[in-house]
Protein backbone atom coordinates (compact mmCIF):
# COMPACT_ATOMS: atom_id res chain seq x y z
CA UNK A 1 -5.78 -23.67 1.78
CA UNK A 2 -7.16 -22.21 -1.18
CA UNK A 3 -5.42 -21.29 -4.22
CA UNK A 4 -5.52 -17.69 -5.34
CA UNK A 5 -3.65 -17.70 -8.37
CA UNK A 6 -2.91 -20.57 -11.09
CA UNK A 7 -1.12 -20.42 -14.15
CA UNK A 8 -1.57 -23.45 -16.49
CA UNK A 9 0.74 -24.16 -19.92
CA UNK A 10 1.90 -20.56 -20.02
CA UNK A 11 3.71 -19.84 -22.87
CA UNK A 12 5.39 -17.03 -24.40
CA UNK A 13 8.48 -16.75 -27.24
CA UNK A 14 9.92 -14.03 -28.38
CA UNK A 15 11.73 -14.06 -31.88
CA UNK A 16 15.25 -13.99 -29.92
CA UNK A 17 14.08 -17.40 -29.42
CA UNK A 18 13.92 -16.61 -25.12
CA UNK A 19 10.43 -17.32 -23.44
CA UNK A 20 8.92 -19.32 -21.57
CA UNK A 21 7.02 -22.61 -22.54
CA UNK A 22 4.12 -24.82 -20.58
CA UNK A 23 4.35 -22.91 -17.41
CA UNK A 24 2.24 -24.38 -14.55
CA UNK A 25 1.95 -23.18 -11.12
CA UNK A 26 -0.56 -22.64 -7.83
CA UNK A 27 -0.09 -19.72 -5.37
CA UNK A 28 -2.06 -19.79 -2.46
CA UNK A 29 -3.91 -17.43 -0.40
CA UNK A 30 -1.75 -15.18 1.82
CA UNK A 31 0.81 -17.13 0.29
CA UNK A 32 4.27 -15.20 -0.68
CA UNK A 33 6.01 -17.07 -3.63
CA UNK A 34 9.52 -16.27 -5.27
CA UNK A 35 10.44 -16.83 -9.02
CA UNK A 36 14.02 -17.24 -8.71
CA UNK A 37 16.79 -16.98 -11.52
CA UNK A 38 19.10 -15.19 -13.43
CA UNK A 39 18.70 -13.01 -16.02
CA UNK A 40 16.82 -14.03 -19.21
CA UNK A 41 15.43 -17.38 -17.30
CA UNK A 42 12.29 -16.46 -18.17
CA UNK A 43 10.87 -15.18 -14.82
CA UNK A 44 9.67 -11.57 -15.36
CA UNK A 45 7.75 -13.01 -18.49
CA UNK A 46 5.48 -14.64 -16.27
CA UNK A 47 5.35 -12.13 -13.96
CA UNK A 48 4.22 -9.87 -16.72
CA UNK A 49 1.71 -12.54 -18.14
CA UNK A 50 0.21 -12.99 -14.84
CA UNK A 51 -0.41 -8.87 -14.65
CA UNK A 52 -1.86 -8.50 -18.10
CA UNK A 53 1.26 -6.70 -20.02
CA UNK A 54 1.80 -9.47 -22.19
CA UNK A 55 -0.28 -11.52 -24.42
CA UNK A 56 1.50 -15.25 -24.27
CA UNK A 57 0.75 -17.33 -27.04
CA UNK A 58 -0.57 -20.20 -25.03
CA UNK A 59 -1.79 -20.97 -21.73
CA UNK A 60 -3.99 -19.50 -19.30
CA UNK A 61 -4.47 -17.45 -16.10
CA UNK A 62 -6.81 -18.29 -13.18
CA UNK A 63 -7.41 -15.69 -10.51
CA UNK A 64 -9.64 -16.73 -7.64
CA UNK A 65 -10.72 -19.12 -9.67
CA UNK A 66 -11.90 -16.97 -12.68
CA UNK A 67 -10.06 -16.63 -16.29
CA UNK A 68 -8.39 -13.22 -16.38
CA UNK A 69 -5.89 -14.47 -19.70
CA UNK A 70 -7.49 -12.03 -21.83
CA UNK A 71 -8.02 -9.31 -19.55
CA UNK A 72 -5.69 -5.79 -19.60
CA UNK A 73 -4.11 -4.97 -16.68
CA UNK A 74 -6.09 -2.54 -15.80
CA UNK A 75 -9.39 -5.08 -15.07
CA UNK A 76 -6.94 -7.53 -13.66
CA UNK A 77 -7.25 -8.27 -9.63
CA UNK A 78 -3.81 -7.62 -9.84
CA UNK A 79 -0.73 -4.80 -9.51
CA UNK A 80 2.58 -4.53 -9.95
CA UNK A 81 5.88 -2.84 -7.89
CA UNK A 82 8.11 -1.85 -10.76
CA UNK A 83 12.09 -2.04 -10.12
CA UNK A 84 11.71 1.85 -11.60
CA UNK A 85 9.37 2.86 -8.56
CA UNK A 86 7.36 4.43 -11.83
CA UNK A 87 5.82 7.70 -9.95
CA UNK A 88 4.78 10.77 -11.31
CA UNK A 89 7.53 13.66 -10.78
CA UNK A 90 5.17 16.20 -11.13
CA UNK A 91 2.78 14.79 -8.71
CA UNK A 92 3.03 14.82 -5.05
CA UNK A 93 2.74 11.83 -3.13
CA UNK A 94 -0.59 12.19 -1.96
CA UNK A 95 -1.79 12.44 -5.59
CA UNK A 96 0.49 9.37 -6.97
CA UNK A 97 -1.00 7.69 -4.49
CA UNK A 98 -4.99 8.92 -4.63
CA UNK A 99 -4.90 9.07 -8.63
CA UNK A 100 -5.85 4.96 -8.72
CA UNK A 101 -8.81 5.69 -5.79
CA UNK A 102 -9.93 8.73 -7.47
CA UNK A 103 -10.04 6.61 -11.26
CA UNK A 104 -12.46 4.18 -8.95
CA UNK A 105 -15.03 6.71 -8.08
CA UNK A 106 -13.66 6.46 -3.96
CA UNK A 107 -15.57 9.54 -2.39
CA UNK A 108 -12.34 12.44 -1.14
CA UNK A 109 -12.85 11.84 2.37
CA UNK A 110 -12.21 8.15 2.27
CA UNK A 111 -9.32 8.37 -0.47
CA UNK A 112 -7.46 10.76 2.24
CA UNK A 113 -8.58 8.44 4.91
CA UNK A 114 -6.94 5.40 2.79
CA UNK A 115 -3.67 7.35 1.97
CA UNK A 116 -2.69 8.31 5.11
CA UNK A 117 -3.49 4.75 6.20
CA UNK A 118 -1.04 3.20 3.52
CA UNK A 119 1.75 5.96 4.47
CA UNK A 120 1.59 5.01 7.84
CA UNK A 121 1.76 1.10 6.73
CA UNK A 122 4.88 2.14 4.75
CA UNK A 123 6.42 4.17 7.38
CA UNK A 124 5.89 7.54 5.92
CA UNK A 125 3.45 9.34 7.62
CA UNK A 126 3.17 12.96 6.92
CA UNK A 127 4.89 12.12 3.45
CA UNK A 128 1.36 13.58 1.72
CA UNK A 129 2.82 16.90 0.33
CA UNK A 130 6.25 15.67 -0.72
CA UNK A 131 7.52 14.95 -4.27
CA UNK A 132 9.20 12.34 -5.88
CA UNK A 133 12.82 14.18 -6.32
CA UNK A 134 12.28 14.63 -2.22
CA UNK A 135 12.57 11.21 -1.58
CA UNK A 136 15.20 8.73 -0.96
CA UNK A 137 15.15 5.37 -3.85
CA UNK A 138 13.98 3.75 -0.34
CA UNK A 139 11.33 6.08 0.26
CA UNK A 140 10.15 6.41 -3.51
CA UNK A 141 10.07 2.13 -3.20
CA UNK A 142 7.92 2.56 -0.18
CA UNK A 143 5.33 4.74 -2.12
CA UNK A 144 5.38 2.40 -4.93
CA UNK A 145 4.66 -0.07 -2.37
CA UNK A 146 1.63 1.55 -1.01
CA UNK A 147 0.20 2.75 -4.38
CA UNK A 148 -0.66 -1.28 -5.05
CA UNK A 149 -1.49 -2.33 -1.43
CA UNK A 150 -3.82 0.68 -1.91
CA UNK A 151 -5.91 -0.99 -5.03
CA UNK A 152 -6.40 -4.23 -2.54
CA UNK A 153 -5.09 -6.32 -5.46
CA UNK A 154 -6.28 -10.39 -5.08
CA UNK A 155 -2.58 -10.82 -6.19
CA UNK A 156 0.49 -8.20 -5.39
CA UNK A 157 3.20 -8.37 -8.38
CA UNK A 158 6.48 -7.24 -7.32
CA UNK A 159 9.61 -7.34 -10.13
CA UNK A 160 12.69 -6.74 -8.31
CA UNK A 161 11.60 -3.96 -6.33
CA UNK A 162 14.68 -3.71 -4.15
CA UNK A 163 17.54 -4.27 -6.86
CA UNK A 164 18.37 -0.59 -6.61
CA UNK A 165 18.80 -0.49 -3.08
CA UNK A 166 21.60 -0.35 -1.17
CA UNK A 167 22.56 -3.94 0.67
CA UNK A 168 21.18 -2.20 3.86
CA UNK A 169 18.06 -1.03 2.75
CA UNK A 170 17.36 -3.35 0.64
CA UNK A 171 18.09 -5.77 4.15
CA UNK A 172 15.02 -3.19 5.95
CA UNK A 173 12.94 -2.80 2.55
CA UNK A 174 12.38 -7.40 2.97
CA UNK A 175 11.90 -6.81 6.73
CA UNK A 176 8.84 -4.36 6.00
CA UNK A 177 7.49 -5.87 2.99
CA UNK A 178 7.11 -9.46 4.93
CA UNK A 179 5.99 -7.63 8.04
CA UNK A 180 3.52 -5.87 5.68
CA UNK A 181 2.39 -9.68 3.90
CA UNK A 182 2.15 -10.64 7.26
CA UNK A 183 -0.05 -8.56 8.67
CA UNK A 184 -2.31 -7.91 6.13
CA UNK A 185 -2.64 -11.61 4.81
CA UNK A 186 -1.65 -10.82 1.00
CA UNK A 187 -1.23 -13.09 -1.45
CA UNK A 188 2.78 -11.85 -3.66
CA UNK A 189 4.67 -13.25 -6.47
CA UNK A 190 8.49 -11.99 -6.05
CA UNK A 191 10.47 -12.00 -8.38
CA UNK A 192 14.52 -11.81 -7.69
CA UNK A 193 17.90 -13.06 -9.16
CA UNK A 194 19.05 -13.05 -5.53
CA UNK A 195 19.22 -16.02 -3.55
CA UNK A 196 19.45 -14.44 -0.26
CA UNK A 197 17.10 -12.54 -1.20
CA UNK A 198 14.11 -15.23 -1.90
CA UNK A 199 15.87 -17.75 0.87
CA UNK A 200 14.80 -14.90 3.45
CA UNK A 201 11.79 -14.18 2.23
CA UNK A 202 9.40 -16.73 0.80
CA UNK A 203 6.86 -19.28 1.88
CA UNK A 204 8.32 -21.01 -1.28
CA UNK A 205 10.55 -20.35 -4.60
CA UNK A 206 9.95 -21.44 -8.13
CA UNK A 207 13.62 -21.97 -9.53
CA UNK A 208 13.83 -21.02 -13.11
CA UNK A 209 16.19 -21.59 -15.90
CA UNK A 210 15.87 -21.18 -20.09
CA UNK A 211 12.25 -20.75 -19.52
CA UNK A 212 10.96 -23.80 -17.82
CA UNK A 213 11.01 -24.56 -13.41
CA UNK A 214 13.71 -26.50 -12.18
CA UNK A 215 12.11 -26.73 -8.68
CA UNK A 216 9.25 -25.45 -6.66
CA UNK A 217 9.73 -26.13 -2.55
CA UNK A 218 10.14 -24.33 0.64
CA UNK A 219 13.57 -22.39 0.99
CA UNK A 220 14.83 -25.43 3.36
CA UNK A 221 13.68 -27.90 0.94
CA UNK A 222 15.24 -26.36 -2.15
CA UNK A 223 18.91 -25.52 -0.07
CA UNK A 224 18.92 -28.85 1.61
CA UNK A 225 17.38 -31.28 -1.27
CA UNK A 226 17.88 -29.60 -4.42
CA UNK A 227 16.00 -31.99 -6.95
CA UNK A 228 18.41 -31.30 -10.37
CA UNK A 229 22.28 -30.48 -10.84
CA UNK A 230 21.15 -26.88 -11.89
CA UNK A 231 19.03 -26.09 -8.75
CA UNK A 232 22.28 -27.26 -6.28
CA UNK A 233 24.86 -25.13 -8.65
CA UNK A 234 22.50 -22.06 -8.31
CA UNK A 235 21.49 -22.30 -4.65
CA UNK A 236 24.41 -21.58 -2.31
CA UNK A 237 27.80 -23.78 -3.10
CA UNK A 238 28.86 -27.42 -2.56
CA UNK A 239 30.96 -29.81 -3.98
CA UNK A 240 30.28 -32.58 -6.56
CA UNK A 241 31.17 -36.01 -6.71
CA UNK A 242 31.13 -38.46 -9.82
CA UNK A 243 29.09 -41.43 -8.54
CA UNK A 244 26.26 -43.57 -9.57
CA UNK A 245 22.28 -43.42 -9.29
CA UNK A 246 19.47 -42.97 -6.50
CA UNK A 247 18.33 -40.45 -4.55
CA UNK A 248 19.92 -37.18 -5.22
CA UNK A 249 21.14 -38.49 -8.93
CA UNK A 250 21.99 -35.41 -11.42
CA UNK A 251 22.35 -37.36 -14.72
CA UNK A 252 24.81 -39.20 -13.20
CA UNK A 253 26.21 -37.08 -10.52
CA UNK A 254 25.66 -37.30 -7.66
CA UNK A 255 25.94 -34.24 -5.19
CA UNK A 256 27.37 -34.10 -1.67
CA UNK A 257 26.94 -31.43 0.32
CA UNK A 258 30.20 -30.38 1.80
CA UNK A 259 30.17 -26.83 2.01
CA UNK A 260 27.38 -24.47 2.20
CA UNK A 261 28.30 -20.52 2.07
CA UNK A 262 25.39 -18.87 0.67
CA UNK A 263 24.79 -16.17 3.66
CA UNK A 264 20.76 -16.19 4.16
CA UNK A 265 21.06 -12.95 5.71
CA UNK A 266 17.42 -11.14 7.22
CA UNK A 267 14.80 -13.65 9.16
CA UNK A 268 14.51 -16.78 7.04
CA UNK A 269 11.71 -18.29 6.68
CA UNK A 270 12.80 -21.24 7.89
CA UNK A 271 10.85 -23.16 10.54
């Protein structure tokens, strides 16, 4: 399996003294990762290093195998689902979604060949003449959606895309998107605070805390065998025991799994 993106000793602070620091991770081809944590762990900072809207102060960026660390965004192989969907009001759909194709030089015909193609993808065909303010947050999502599938990014960037949902839709918005990764064999970095969220979802989840990964494994592998104290607190909930070393040791605790309630919710991943 070959490895479309990798991130080596990324590192960013910021003068609140938050950041990340020696980052270093491998996503591979059709490959859909989670970074996983709570707020201020550190995880949209790589996110936004990976997509070019930050410059980190160390480190660098490999996509496909090429250097992209000092590239904008815009020359990246990359692009990015915003939480804030990010369309133009005054734009229909059809145009928030041709605007990247027509910046590319894509002849009309096949720009309203690849738009209706997207919509349909997304589940909005016929959507082309609609506006923004027309559209449901889960609709406006789905648009946002197919605006970066339709730049055939190397690497899809998604930051919290469904946190404004509804638990429903937000439930239907992971169905589609892994239906979507599925199908069309794309590589994604997630990122979420929600555990149900990535446990559903990903091929794997980078666990984050204070700016450095806690864990990267399969969603099994990091519910069943969390590696440090932090990882088992975060994940789902157990009880702890005082006890000695070995396998499972957390600086001298050692944790047995008694009770596990986190609801996993959607298809899991989960062989």
């Amino acid at each position: 399996m070959s490895v479309q993106l990798a991130v080596r000793g990324l590192t960013k602070r910021y003068k609140t003294g938050e950041g990340v620091t020696g980052i270093n991770l491998e996503v591979n081809k059709g490959e859909l990762v989670t970074l996983l944590g709570p707020s201020g762990c550190g995880k949209t900072t790589v996110l936004r290093g990976i997509g070019g809207f930050l410059e980190p102060d160390a480190g660098e960026i490999l996509i496909e195998g090429k250097r992209v660390t000092q590239l904008p965004p815009e020359k990246r192989p990359t692009s990015m689902v915003f939480q804030s969907y990010n369309l133009w009001p005054h734009m229909s759909v059809y145009d928030n979604l041709a605007f990247g194709l027509k910046i590319r030089g894509m002849p009309k015909a096949d720009i309203k060949s690849a738009v209706s193609d997207a919509l349909r993808l997304v589940r909005l065909p016929g959507a082309e003449k609609k506006y923004p303010t027309q559209l449901s947050g889960g609709q406006q999502q789905r648009v946002a959606l197919a605006r970066s599938l339709l730049l055939k990014p190397a690497v899809l960037l998604l930051d919290e895309p469904f946190s404004a949902l509804d638990a429903k839709l937000r439930h239907e918005m992971r169905e589609e998107l892994r239906d979507i990764q599925t199908q069309k064999g794309l590589t994604m970095v997630f990122v979420t605070h929600d555990q149900e969220e990535a446990l559903s979802l990903s091929d794997r989840i980078i666990v984050m805390n204070h700016g450095h990964i806690e864990q990267i494994a399969p969603p099994q592998r990091i519910y069943n065998e969390p590696e440090t104290l932090y990882v088992a607190q975060f994940i789902g909930k157990m009880n702890f025991f005082g006890g000695g070393g070995g396998r499972g040791a957390y600086s001298g605790r050692r944790a047995v799994v008694a009770e596990r309630e986190a609801s996993l919710g959607g298809r899991s991943r989960w062989p």
